[in-house]
PDB file of N, CA and C in Angstrom:
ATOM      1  N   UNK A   1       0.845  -1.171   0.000  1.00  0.00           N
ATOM      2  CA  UNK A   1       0.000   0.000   0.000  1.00  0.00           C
ATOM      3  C   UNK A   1       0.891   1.236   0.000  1.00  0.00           C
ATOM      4  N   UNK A   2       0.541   2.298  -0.895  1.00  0.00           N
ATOM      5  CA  UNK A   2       1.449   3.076  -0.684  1.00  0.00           C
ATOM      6  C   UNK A   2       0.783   4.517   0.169  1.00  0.00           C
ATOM      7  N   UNK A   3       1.747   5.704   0.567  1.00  0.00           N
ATOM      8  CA  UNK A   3       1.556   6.350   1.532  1.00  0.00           C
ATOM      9  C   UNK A   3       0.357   7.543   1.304  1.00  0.00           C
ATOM     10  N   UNK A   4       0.429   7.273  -0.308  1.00  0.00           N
ATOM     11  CA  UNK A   4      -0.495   8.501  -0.875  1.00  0.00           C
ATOM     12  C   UNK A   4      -1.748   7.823  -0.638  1.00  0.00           C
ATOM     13  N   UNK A   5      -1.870   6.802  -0.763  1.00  0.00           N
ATOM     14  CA  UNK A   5      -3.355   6.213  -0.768  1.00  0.00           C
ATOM     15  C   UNK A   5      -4.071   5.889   0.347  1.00  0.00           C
ATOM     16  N   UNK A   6      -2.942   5.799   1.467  1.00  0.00           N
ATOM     17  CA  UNK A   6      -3.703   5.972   2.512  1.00  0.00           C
ATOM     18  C   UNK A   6      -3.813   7.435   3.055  1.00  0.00           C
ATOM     19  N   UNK A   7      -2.561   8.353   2.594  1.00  0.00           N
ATOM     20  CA  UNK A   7      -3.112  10.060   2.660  1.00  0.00           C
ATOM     21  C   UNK A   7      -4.496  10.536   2.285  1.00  0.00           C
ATOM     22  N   UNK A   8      -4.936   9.531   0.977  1.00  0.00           N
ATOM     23  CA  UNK A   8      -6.434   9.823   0.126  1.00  0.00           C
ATOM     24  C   UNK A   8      -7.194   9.365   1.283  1.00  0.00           C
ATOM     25  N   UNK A   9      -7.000   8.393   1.257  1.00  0.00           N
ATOM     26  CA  UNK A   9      -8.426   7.592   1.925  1.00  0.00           C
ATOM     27  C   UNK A   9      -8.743   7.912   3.436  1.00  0.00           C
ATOM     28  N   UNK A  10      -7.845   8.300   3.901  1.00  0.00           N
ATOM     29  CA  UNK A  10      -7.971   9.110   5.339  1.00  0.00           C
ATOM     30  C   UNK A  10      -8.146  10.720   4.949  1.00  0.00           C
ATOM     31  N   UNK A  11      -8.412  11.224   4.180  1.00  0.00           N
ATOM     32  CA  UNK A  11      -9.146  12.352   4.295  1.00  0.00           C
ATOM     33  C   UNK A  11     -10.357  12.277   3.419  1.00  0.00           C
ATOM     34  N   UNK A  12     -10.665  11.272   2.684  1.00  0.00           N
ATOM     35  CA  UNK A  12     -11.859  10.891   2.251  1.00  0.00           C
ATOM     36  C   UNK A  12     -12.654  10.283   3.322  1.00  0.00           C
ATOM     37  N   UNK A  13     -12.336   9.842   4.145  1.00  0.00           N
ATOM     38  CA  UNK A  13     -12.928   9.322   5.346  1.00  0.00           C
ATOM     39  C   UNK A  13     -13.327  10.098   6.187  1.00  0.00           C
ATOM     40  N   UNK A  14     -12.384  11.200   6.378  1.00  0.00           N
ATOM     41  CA  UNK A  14     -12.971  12.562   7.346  1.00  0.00           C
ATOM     42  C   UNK A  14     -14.002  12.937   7.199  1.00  0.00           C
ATOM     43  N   UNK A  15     -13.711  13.297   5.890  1.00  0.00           N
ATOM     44  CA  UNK A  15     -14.926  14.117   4.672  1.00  0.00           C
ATOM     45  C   UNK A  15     -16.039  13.061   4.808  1.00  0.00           C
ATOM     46  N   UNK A  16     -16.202  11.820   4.808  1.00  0.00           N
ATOM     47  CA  UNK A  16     -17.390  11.584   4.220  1.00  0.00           C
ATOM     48  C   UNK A  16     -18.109  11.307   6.100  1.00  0.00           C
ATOM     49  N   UNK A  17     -17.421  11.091   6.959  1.00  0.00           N
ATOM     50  CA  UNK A  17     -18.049  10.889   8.452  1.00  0.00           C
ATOM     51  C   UNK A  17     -18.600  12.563   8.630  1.00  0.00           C
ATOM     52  N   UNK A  18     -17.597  13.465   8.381  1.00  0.00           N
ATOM     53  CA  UNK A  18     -18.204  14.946   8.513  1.00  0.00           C
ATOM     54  C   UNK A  18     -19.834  15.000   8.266  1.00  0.00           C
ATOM     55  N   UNK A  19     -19.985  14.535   7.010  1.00  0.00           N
ATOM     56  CA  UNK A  19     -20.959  14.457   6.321  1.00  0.00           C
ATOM     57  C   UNK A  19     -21.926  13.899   6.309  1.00  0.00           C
ATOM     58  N   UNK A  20     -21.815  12.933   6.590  1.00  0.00           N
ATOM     59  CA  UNK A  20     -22.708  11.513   6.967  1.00  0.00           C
ATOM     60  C   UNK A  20     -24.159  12.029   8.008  1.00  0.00           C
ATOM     61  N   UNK A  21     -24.997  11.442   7.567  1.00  0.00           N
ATOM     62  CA  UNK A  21     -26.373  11.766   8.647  1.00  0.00           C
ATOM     63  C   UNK A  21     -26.086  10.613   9.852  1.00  0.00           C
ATOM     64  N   UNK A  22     -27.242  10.720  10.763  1.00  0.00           N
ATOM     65  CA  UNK A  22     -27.039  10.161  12.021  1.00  0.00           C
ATOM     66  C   UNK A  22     -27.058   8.906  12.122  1.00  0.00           C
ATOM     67  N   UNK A  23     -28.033   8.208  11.038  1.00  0.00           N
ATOM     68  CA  UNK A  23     -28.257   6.981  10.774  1.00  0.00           C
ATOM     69  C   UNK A  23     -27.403   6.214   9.873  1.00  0.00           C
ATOM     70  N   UNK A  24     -26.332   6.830   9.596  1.00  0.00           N
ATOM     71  CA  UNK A  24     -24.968   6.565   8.770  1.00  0.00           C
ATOM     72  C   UNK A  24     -24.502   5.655   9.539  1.00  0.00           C
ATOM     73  N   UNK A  25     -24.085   4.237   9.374  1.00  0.00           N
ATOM     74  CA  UNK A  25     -22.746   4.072   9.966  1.00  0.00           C
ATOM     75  C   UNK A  25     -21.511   5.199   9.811  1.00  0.00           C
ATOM     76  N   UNK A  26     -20.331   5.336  10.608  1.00  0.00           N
ATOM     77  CA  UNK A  26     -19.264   5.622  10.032  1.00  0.00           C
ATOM     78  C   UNK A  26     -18.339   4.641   8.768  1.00  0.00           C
ATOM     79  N   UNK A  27     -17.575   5.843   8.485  1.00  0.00           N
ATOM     80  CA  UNK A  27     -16.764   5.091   7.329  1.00  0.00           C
ATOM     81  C   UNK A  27     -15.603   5.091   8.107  1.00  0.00           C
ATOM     82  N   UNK A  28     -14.917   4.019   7.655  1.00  0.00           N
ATOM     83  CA  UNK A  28     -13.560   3.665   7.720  1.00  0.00           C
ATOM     84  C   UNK A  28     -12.964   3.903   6.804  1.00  0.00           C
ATOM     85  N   UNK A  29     -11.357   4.212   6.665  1.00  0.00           N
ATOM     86  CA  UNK A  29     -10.411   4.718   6.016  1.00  0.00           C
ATOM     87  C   UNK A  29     -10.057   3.305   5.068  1.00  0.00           C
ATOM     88  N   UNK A  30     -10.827   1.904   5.161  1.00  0.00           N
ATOM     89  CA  UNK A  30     -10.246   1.052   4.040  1.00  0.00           C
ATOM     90  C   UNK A  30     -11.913   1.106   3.389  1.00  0.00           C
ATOM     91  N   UNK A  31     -12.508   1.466   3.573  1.00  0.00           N
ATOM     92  CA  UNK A  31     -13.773   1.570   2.560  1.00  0.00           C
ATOM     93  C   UNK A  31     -13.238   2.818   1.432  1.00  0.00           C
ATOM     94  N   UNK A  32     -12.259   3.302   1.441  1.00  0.00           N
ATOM     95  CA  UNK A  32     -11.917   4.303   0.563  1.00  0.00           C
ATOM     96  C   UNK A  32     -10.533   3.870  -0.331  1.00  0.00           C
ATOM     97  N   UNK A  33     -10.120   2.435   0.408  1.00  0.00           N
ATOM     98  CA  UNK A  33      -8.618   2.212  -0.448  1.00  0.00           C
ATOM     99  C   UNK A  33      -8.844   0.771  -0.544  1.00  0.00           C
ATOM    100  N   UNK A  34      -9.086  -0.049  -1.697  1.00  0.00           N
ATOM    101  CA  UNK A  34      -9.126  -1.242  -1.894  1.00  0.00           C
ATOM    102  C   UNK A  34      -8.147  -2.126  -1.640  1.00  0.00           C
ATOM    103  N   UNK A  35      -6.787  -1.459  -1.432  1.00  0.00           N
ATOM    104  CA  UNK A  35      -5.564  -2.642  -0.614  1.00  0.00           C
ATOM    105  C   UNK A  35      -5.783  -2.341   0.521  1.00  0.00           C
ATOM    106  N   UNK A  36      -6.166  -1.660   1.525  1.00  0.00           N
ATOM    107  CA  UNK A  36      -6.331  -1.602   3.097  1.00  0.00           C
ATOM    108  C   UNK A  36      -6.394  -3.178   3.995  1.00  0.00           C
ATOM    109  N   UNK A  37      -8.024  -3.168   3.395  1.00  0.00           N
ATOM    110  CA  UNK A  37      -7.950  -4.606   3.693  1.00  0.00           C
ATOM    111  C   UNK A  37      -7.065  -5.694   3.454  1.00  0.00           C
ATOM    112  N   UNK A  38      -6.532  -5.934   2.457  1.00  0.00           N
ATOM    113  CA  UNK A  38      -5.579  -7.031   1.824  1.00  0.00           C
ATOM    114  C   UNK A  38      -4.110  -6.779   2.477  1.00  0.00           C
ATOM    115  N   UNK A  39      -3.808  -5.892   2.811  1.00  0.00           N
ATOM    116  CA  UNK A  39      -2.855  -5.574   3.774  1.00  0.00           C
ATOM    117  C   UNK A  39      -2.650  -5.880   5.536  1.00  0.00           C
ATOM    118  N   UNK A  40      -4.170  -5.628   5.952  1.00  0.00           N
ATOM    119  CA  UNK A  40      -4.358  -5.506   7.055  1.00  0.00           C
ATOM    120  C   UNK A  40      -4.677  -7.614   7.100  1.00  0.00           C
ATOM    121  N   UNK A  41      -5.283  -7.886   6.053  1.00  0.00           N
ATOM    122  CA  UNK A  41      -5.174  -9.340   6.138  1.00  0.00           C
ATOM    123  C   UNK A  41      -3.850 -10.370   6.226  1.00  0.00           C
ATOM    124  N   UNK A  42      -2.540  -9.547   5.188  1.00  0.00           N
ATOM    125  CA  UNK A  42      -1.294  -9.841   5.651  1.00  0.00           C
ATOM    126  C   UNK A  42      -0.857  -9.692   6.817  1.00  0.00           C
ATOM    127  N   UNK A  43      -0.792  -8.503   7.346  1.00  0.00           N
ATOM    128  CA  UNK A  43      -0.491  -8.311   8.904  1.00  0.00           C
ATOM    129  C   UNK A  43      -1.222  -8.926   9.815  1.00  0.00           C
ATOM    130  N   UNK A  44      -1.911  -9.438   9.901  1.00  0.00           N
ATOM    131  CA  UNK A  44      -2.997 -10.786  10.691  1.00  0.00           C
ATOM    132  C   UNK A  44      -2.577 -12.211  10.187  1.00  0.00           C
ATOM    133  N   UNK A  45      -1.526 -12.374   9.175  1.00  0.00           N
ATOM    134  CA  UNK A  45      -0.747 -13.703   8.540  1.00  0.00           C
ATOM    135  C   UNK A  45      -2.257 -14.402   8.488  1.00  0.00           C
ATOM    136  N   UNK A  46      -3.196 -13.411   7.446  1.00  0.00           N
ATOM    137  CA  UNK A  46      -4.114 -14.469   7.157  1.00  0.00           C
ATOM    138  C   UNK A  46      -3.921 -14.327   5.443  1.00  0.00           C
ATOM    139  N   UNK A  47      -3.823 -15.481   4.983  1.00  0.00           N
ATOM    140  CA  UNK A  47      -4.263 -15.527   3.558  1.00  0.00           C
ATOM    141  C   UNK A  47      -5.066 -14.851   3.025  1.00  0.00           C
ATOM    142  N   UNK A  48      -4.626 -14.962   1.726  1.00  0.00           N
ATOM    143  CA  UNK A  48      -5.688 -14.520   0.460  1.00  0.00           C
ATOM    144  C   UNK A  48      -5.902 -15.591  -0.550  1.00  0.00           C
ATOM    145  N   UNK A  49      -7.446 -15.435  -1.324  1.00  0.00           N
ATOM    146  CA  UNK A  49      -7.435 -16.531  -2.148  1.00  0.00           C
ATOM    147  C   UNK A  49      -6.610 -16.107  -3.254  1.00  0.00           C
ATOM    148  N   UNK A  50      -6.410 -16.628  -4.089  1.00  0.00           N
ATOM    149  CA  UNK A  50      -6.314 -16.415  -5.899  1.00  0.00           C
ATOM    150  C   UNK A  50      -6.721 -15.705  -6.323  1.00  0.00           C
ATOM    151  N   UNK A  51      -8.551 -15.585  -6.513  1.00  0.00           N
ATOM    152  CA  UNK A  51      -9.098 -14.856  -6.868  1.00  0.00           C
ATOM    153  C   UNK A  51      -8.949 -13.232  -6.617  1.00  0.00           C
ATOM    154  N   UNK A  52      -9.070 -13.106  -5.200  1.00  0.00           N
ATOM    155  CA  UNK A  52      -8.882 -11.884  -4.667  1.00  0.00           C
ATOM    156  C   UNK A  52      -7.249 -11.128  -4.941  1.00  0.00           C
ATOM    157  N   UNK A  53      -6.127 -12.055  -4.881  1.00  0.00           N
ATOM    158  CA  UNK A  53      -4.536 -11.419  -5.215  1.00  0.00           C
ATOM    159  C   UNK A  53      -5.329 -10.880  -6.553  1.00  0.00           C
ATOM    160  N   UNK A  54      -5.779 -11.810  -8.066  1.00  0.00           N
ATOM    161  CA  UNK A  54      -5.659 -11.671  -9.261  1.00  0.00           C
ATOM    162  C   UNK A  54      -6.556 -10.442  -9.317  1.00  0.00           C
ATOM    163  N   UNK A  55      -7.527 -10.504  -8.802  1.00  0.00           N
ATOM    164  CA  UNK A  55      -8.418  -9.207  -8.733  1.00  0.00           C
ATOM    165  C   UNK A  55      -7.161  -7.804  -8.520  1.00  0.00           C
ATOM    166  N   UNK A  56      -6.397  -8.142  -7.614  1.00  0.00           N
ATOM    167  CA  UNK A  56      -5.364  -6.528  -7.330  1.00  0.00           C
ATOM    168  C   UNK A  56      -4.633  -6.052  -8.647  1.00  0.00           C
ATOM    169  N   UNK A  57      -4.753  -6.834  -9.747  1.00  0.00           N
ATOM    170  CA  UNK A  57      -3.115  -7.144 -10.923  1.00  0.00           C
ATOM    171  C   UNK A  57      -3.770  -6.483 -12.103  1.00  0.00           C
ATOM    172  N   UNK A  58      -4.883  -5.812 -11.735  1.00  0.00           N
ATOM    173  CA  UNK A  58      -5.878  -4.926 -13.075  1.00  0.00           C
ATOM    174  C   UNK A  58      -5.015  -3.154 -12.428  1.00  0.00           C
TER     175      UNK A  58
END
């Protein structure tokens, strides 16, 4: 993951909780960066399928 994308997605996250009505869940900062998760799944030494790595390679 690189540093810009989590720079994006943590102020897209600000922005969109700012915003959000009451009945909003909040957002999290990996609902805005599609490797967040897949990262945060490495650092938990949990796998990934196939599908999901090949999905990152577009």
């Amino acid at each position: 993951m690189m540093r810009t994308e989590w720079g994006a997605a943590l102020v897209s996250s600000v922005l969109a909780n700012v915003n959000r009505s009451k009945n909003t869940p909040p957002f999290r900062v990996a609902d805005f960066a599609p490797h967040i998760a897949a990262a945060e799944r490495v650092a938990a030494n949990e796998p990934i399928s196939l599908e999901e790595a090949m999905s990152t390679w577009k």
